[in-house]
Protein backbone atom coordinates (compact mmCIF):
# COMPACT_ATOMS: atom_id res chain seq x y z
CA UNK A 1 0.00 0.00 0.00
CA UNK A 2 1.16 3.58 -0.99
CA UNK A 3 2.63 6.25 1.91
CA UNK A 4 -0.80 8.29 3.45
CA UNK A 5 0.52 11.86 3.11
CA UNK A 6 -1.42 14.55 5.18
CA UNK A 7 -3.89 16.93 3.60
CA UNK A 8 -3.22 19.31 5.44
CA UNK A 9 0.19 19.70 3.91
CA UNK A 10 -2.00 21.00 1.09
CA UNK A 11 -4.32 22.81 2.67
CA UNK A 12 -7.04 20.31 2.04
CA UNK A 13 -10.03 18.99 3.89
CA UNK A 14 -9.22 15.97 6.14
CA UNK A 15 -11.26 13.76 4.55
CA UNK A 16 -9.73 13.41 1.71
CA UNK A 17 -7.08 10.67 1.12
CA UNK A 18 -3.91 11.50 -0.97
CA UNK A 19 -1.15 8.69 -1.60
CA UNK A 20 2.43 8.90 -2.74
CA UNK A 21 2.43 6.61 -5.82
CA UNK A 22 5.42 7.46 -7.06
CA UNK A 23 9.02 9.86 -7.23
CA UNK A 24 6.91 13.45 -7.40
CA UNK A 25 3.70 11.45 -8.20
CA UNK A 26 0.66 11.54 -5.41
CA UNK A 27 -2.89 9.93 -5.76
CA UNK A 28 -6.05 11.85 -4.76
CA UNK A 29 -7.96 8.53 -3.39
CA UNK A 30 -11.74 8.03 -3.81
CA UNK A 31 -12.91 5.19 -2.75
CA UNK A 32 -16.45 4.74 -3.23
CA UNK A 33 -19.44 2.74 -4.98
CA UNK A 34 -20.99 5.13 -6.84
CA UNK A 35 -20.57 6.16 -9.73
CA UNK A 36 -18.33 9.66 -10.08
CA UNK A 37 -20.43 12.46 -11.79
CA UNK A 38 -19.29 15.65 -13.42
CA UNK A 39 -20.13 17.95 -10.13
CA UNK A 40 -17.81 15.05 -8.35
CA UNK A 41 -14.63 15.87 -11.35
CA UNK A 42 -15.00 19.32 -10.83
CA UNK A 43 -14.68 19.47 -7.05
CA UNK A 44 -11.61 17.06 -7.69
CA UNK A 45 -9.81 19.30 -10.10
CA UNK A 46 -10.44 21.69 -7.85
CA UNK A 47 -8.37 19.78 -5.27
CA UNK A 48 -5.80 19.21 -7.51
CA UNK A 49 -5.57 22.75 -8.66
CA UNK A 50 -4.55 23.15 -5.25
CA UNK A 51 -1.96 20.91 -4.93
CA UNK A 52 -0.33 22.03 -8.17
CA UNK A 53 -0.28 25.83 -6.44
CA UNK A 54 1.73 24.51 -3.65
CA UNK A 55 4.30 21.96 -5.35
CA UNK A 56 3.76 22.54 -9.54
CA UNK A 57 6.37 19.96 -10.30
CA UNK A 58 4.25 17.08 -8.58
CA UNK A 59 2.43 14.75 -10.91
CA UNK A 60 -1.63 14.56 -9.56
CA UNK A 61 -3.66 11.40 -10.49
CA UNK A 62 -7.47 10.73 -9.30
CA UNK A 63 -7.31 6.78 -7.86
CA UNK A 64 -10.61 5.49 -7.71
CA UNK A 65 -12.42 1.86 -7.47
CA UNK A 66 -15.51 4.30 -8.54
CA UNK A 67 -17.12 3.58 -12.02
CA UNK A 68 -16.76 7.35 -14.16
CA UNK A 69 -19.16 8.88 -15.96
CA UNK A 70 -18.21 10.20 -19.66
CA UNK A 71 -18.14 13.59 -18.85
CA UNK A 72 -16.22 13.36 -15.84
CA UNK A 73 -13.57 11.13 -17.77
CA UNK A 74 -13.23 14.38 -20.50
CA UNK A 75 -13.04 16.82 -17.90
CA UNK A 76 -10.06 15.07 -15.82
CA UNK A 77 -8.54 14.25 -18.93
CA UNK A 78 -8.61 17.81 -20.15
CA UNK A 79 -7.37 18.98 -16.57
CA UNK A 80 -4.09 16.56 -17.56
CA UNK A 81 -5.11 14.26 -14.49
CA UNK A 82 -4.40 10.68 -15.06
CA UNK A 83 -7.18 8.24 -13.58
CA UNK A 84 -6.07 5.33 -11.69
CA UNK A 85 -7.89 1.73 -11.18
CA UNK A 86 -7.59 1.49 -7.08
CA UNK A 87 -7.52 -2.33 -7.56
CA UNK A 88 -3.82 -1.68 -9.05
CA UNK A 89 -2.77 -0.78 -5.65
């Protein structure tokens, strides 16, 4: 299983679940059921946005076990934010 690291570090909520995948390459982690919508991908690029103020240099990813709607899928991919299958973990 990947290093937790704090949200706090970037000034997220603490709710929300970021792993260190990689060399300069963290996860945003949703695990969930449901399936992710396009209010749910904007929230998360929103997240993300926020990481890339702090540390721009850091590769962000979305790791899910959530099915994705179409929309969502366009919209992450257009925000350059790779999606990751959770069961790869």
């Amino acid at each position: 299983m990947p290093k937790t690291i704090q949200c706090s570090d970037y000034q997220l909520k603490g709710r929300i679940k970021i792993w260190e995948v990689g060399e300069n390459h963290i996860a945003l982690v949703k695990e969930r059921k449901t399936r992710l919508v396009k209010k749910d991908a904007e929230t998360i690029i929103q997240q993300i946005e926020m990481i890339r103020e702090k540390n721009p240099q850091l590769k962000v990813s979305l790791a899910t076990s959530a099915p994705i709607c179409s929309k969502s899928t366009a919209l992450l991919r257009e925000a350059d934010i790779e999606i990751i299958a959770l069961s790869s973990f």
